[in-house]
N, C-alpha and C. Protein backbone atom coordinates (compact mmCIF):
# COMPACT_ATOMS: atom_id res chain seq x y z
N UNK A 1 0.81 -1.19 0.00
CA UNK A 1 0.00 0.00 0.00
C UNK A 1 0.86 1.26 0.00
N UNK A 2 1.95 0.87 0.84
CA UNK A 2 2.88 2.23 0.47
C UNK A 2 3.36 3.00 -0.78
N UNK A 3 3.03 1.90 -1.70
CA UNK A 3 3.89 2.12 -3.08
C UNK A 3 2.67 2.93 -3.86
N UNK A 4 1.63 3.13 -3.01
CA UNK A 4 0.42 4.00 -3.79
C UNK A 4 0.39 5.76 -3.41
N UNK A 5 1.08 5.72 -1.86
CA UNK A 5 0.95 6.74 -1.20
C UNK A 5 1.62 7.95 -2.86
N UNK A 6 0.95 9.15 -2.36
CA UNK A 6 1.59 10.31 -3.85
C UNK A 6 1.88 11.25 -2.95
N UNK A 7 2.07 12.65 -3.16
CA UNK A 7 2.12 14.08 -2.88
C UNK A 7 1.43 14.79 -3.28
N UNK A 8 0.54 14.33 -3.79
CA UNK A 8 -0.79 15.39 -3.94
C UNK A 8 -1.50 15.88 -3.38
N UNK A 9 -2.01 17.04 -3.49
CA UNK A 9 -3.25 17.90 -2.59
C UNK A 9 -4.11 16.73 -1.83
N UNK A 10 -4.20 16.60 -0.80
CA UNK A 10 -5.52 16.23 -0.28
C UNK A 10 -7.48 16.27 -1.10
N UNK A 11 -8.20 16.44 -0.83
CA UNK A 11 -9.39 16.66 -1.49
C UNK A 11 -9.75 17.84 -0.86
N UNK A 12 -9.77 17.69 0.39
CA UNK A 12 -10.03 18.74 1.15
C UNK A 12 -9.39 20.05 1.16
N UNK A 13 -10.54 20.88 0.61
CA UNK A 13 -10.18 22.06 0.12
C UNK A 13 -10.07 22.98 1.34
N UNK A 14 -10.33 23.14 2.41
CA UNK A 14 -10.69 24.27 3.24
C UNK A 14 -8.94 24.97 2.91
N UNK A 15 -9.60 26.32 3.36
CA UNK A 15 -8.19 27.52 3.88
C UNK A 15 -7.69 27.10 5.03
N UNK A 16 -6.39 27.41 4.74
CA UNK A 16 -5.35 27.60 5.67
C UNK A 16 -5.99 28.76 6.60
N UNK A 17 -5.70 28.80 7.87
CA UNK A 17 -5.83 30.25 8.76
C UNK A 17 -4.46 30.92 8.46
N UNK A 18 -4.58 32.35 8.24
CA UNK A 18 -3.27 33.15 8.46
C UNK A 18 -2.13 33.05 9.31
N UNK A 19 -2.46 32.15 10.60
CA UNK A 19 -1.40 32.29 11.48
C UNK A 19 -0.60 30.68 11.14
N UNK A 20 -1.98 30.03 11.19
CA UNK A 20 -1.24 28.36 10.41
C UNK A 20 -0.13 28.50 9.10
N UNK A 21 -0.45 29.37 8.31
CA UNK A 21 0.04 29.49 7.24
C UNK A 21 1.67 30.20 7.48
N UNK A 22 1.59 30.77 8.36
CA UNK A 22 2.53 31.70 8.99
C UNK A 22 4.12 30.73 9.16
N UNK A 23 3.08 29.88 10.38
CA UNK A 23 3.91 29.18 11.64
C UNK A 23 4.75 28.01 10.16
N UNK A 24 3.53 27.52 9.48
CA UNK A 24 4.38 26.36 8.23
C UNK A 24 5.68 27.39 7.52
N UNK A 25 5.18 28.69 6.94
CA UNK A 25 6.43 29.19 6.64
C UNK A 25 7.48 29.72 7.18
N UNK A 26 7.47 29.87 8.41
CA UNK A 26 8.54 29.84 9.18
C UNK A 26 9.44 28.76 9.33
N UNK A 27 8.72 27.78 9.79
CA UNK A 27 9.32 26.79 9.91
C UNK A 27 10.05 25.53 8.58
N UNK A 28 9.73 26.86 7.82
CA UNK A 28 10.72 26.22 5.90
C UNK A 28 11.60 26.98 6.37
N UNK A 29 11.93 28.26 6.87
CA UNK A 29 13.02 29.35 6.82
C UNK A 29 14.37 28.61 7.28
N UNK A 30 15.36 28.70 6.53
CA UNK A 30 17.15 27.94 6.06
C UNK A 30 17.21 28.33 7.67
N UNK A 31 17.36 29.33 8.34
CA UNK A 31 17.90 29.55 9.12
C UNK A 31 16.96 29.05 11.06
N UNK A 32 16.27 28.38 10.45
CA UNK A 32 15.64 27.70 11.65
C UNK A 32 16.48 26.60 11.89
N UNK A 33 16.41 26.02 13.50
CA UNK A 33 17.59 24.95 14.02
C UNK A 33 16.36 23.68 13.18
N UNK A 34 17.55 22.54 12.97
CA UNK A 34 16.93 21.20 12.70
C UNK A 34 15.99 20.68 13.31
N UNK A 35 15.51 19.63 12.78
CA UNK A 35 13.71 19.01 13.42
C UNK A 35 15.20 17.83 14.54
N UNK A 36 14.67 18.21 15.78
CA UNK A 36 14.79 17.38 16.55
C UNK A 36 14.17 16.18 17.00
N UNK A 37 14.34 15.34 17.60
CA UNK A 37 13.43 14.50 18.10
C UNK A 37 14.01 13.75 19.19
N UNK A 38 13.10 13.92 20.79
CA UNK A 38 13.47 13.31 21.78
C UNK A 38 12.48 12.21 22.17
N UNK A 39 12.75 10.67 22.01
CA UNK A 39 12.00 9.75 22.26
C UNK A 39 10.94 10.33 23.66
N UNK A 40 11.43 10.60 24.57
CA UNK A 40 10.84 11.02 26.08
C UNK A 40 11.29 12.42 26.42
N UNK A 41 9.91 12.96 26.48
CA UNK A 41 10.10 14.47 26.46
C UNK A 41 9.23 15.60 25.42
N UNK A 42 10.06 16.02 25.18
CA UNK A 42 9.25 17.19 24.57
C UNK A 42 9.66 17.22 23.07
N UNK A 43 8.84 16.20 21.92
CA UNK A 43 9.53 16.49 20.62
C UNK A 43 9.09 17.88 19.88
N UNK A 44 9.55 18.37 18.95
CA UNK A 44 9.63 19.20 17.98
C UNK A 44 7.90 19.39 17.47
N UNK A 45 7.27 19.98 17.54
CA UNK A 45 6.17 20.25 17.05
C UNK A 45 5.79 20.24 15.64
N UNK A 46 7.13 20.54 15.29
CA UNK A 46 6.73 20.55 13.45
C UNK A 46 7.19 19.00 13.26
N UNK A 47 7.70 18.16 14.01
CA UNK A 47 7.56 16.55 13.78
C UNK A 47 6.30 16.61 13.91
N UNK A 48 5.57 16.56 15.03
CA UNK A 48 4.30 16.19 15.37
C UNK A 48 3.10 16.75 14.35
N UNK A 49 3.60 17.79 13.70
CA UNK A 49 2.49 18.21 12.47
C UNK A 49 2.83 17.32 11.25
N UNK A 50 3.86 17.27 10.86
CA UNK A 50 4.34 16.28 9.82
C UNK A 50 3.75 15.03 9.89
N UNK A 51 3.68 14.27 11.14
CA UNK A 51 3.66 12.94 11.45
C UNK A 51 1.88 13.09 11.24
N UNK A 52 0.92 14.23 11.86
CA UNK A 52 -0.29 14.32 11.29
C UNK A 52 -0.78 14.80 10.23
N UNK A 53 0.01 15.07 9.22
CA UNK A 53 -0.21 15.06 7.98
C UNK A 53 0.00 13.67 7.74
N UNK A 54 1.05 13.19 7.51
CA UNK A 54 0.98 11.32 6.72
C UNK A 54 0.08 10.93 7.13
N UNK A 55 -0.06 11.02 8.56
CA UNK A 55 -0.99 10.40 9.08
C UNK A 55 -2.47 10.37 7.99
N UNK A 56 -2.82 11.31 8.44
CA UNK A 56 -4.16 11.53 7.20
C UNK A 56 -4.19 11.59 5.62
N UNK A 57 -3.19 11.60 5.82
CA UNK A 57 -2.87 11.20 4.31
C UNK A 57 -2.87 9.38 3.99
N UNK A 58 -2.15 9.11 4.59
CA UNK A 58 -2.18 7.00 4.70
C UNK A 58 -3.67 6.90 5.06
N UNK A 59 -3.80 7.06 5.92
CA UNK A 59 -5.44 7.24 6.46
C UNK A 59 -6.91 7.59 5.05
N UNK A 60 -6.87 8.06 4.22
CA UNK A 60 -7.47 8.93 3.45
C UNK A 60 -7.05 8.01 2.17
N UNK A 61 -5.48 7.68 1.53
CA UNK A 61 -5.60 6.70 1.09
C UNK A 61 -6.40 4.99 1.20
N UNK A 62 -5.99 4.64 2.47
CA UNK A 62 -6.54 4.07 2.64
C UNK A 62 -7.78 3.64 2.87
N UNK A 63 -8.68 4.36 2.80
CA UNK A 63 -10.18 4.31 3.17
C UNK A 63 -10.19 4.45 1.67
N UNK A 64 -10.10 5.43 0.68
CA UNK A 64 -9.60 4.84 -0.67
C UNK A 64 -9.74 3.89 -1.20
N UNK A 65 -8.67 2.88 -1.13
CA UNK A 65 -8.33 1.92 -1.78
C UNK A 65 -9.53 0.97 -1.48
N UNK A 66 -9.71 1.10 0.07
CA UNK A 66 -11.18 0.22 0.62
C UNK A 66 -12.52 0.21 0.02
N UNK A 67 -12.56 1.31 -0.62
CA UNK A 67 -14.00 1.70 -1.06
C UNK A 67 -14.05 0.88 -2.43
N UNK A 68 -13.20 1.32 -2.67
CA UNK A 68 -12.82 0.97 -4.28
C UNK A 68 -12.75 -0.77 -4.11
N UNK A 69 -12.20 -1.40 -3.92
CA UNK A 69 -12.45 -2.78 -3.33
C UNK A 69 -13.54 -3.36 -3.23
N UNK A 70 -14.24 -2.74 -2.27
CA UNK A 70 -15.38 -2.96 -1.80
C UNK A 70 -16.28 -2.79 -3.07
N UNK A 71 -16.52 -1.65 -4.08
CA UNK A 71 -17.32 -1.36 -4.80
C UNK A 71 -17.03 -2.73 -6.28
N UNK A 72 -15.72 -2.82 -5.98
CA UNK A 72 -15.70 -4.10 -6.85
C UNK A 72 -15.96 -5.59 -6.50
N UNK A 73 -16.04 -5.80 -5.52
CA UNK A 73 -16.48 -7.07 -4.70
C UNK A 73 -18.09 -6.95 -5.19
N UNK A 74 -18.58 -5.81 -5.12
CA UNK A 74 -20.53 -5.77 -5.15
C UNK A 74 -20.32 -5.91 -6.91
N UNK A 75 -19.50 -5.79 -7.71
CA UNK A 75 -19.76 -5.69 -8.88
C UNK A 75 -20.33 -7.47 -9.25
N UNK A 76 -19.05 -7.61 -8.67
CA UNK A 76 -18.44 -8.87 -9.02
C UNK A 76 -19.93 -10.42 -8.69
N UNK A 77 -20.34 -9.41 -7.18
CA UNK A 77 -21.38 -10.57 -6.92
C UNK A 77 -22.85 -9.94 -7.26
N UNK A 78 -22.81 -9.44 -8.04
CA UNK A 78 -24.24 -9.28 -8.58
C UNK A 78 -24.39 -9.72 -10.18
């Protein structure tokens, strides 16, 4: 299933809020320190946004691929 995952837009169209939009471009800026990550403790926040993006993204594929499955299974037995 991994080998399906893409980089494409989501479906979901809503706007960004101004300050969301903000905080993501900051956190592209060259001169910000590296994405850290402490197993125990306090990780990096822009991990934790990253990790809920795939997240919903694998997620969203996957319910995807399910439907689609599913809609061919009903083809198949009727």
């Amino acid at each position: 299933m991994l080998q399906v995952m893409t980089l494409r837009a989501p479906a979901n169209t809503a706007k960004m809020t101004g300050e969301k939009r903000e905080a993501l471009l900051e956190s592209l800026l060259l001169d910000e320190s590296d994405l850290t990550f402490t197993p125990r403790g306090n990780p990096d926040p822009r991990l934790l946004q990253l990790v809920g993006i795939l997240a919903r993204q694998a997620a969203r594929e996957c319910y995807a691929e399910e439907v689609k499955l599913s809609r061919q299974r009903r083809k198949r037995t009727s």
